[in-house]
PDB file of N, CA and C in Angstrom:
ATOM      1  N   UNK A   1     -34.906  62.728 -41.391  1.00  0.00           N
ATOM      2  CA  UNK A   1     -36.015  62.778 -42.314  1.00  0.00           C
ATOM      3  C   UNK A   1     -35.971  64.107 -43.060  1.00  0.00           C
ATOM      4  N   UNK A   2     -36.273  63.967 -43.860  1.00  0.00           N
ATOM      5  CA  UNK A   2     -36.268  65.193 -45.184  1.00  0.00           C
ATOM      6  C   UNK A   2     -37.347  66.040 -45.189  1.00  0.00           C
ATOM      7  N   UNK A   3     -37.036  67.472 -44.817  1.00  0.00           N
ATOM      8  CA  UNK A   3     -38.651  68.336 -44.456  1.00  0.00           C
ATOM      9  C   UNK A   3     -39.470  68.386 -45.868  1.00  0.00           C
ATOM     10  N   UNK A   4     -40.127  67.883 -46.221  1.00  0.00           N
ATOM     11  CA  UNK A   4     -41.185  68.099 -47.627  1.00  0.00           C
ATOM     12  C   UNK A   4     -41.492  69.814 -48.089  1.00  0.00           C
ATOM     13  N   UNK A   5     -41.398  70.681 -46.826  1.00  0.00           N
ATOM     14  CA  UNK A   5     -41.860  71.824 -47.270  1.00  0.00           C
ATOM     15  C   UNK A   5     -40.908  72.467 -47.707  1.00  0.00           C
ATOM     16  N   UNK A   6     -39.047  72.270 -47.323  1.00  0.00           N
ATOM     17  CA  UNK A   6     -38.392  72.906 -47.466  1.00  0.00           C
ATOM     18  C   UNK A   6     -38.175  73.672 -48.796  1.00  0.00           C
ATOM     19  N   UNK A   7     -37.992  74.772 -48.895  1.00  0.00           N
ATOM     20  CA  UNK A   7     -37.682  75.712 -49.845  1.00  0.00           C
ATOM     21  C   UNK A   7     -38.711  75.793 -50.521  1.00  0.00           C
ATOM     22  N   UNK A   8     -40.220  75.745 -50.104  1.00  0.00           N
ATOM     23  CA  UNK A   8     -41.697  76.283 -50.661  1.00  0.00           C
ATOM     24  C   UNK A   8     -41.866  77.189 -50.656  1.00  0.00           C
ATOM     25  N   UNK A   9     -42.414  77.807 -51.811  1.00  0.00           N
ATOM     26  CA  UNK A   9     -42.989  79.190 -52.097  1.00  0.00           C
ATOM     27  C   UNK A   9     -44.063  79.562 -51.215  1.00  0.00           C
ATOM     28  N   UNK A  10     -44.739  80.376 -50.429  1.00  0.00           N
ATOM     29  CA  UNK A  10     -45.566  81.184 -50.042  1.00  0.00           C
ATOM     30  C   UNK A  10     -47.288  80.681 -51.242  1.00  0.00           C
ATOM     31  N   UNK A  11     -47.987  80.234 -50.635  1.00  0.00           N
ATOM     32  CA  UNK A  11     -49.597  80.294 -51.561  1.00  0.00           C
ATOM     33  C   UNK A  11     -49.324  79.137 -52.472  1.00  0.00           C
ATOM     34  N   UNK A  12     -47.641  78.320 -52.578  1.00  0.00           N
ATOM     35  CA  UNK A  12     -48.582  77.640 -53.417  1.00  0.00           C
ATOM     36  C   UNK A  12     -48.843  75.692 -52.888  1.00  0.00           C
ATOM     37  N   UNK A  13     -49.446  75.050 -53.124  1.00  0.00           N
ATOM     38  CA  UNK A  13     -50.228  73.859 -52.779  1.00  0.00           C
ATOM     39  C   UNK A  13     -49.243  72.344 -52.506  1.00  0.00           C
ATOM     40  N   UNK A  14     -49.948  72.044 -51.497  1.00  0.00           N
ATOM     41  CA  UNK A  14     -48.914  71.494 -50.698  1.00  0.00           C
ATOM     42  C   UNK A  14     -48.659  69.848 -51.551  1.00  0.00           C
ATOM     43  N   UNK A  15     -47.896  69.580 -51.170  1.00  0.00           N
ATOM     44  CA  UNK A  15     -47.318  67.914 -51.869  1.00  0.00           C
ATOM     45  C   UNK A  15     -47.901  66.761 -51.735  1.00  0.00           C
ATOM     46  N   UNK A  16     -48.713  66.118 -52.204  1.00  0.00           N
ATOM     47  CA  UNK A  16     -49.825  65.118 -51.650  1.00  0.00           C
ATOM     48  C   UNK A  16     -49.055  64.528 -50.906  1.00  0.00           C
ATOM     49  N   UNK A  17     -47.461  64.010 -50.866  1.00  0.00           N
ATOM     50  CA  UNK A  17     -46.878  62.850 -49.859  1.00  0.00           C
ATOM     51  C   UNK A  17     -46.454  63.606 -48.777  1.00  0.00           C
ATOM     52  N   UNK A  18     -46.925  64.805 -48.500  1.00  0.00           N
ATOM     53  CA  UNK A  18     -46.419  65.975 -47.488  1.00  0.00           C
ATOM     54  C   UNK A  18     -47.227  65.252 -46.295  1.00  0.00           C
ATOM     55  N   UNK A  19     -46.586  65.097 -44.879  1.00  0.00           N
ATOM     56  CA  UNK A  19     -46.974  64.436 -43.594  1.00  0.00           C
ATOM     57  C   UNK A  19     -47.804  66.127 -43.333  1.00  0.00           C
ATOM     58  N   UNK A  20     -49.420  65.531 -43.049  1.00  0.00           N
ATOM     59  CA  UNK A  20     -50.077  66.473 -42.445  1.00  0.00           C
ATOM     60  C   UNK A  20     -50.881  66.076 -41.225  1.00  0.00           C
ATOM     61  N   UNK A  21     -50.614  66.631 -40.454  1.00  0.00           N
ATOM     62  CA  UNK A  21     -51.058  66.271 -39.359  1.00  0.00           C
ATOM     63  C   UNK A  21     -52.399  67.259 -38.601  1.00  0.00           C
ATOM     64  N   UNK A  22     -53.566  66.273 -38.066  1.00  0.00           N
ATOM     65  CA  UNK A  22     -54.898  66.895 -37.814  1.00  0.00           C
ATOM     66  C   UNK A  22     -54.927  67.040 -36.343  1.00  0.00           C
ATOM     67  N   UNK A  23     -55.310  67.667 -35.470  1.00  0.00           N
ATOM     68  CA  UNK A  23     -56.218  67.639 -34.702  1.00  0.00           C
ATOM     69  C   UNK A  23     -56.902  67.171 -33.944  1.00  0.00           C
ATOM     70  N   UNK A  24     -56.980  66.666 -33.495  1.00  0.00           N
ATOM     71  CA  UNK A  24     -58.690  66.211 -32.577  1.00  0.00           C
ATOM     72  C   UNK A  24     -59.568  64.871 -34.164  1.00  0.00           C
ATOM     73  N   UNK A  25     -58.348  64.389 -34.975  1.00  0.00           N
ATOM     74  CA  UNK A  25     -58.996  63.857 -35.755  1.00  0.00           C
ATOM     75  C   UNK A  25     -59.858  62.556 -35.200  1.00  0.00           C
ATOM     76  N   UNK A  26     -60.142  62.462 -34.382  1.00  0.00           N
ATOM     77  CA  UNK A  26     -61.327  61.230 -33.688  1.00  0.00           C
ATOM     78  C   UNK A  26     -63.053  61.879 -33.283  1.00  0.00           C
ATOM     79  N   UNK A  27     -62.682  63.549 -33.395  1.00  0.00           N
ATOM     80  CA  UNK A  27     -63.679  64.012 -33.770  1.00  0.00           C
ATOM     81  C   UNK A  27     -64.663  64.576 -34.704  1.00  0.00           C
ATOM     82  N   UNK A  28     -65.784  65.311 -34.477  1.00  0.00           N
ATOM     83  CA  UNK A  28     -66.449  65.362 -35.826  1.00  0.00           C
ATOM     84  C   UNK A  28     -65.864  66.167 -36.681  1.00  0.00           C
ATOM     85  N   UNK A  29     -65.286  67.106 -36.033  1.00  0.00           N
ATOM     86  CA  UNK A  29     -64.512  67.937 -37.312  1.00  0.00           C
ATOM     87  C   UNK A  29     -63.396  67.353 -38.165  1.00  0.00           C
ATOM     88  N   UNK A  30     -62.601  67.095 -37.173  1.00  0.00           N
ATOM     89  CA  UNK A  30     -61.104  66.395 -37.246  1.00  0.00           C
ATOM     90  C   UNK A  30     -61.564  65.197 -38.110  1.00  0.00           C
ATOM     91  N   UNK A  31     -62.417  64.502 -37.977  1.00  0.00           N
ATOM     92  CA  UNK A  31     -62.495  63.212 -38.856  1.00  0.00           C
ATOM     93  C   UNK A  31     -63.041  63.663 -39.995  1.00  0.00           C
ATOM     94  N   UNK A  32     -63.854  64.553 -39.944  1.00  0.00           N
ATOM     95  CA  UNK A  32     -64.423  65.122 -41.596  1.00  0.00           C
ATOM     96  C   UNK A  32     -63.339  65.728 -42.386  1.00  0.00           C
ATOM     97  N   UNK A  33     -61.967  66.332 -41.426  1.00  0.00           N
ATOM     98  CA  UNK A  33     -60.887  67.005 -42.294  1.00  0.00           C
ATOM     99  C   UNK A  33     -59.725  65.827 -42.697  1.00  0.00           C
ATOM    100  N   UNK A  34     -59.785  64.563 -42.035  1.00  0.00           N
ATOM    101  CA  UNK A  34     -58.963  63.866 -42.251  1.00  0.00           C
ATOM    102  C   UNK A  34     -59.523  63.133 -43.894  1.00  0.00           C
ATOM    103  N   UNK A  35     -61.058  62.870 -43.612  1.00  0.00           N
ATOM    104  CA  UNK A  35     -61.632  62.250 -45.000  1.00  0.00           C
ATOM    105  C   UNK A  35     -61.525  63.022 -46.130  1.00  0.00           C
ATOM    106  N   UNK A  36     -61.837  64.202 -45.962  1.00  0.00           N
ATOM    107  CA  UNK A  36     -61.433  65.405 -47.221  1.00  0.00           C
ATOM    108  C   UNK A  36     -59.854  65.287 -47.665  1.00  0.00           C
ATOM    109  N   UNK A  37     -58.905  65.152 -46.815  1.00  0.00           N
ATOM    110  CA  UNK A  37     -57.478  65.343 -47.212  1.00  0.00           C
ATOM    111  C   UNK A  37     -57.155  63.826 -47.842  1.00  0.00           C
ATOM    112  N   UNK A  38     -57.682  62.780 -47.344  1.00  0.00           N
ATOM    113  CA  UNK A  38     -57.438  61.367 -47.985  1.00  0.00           C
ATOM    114  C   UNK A  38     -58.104  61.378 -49.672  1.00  0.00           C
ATOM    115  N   UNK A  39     -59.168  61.714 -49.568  1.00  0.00           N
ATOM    116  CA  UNK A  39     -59.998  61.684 -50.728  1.00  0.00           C
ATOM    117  C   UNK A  39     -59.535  62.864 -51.522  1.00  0.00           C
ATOM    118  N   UNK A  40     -58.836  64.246 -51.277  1.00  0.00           N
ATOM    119  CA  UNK A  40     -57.960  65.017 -51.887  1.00  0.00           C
ATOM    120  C   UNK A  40     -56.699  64.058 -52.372  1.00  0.00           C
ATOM    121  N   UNK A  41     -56.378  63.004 -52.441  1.00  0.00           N
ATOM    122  CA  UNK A  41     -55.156  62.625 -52.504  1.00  0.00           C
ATOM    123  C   UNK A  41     -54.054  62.562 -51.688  1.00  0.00           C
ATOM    124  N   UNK A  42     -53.925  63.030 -50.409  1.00  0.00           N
ATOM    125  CA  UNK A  42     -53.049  62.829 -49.412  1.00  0.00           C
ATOM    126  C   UNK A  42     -52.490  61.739 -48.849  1.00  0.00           C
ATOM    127  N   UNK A  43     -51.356  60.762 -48.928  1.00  0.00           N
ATOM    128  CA  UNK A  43     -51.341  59.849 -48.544  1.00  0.00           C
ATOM    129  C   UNK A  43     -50.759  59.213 -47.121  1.00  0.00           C
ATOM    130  N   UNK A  44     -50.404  61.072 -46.139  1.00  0.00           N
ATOM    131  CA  UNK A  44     -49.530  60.856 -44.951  1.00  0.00           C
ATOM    132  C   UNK A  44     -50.510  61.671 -44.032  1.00  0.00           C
ATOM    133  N   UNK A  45     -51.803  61.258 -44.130  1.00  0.00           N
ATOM    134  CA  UNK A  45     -52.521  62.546 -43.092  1.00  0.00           C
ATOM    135  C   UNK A  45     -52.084  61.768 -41.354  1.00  0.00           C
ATOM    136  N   UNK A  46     -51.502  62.168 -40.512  1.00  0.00           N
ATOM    137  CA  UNK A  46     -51.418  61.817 -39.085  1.00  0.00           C
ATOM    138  C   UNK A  46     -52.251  62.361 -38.295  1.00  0.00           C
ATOM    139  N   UNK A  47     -53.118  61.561 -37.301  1.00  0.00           N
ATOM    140  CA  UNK A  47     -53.512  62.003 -36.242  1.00  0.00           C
ATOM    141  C   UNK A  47     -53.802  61.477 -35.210  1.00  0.00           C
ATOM    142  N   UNK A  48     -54.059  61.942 -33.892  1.00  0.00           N
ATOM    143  CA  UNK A  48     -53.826  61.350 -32.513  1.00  0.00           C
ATOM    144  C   UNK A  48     -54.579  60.732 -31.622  1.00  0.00           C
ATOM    145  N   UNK A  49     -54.809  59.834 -31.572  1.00  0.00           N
ATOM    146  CA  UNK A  49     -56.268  59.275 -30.294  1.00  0.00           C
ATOM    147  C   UNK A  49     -56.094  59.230 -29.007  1.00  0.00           C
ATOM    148  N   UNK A  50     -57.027  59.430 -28.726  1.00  0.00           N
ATOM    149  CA  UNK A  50     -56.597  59.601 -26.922  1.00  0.00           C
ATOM    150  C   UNK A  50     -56.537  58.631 -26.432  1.00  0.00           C
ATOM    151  N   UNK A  51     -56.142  57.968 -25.856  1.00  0.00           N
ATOM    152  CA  UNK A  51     -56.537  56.797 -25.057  1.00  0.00           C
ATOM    153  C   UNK A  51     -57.738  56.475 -23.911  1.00  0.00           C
TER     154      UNK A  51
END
């Protein structure tokens, strides 16, 4: 797989098809940062549920 960040400049803004991965996104934070990054345009946000 092809790293998306490779050869990025320092400060500047990341690639909407860039795989970003959250957190604790099943929680309140984590799910409020996953909805912000979708609705930013992001179309690879990943995150993990517990079982």
């Amino acid at each position: 797989m092809k790293d998306p960040l490779a050869g990025r400049e320092p400060g500047r803004a990341l690639p909407r098809d860039a795989r970003v991965f959250v957190a604790g996104s099943s929680g309140l934070v984590g799910s409020a940062v996953v909805r912000h990054l979708r609705g930013a345009g992001f179309t690879d946000v990943v995150g993990v549920r517990s079982a």
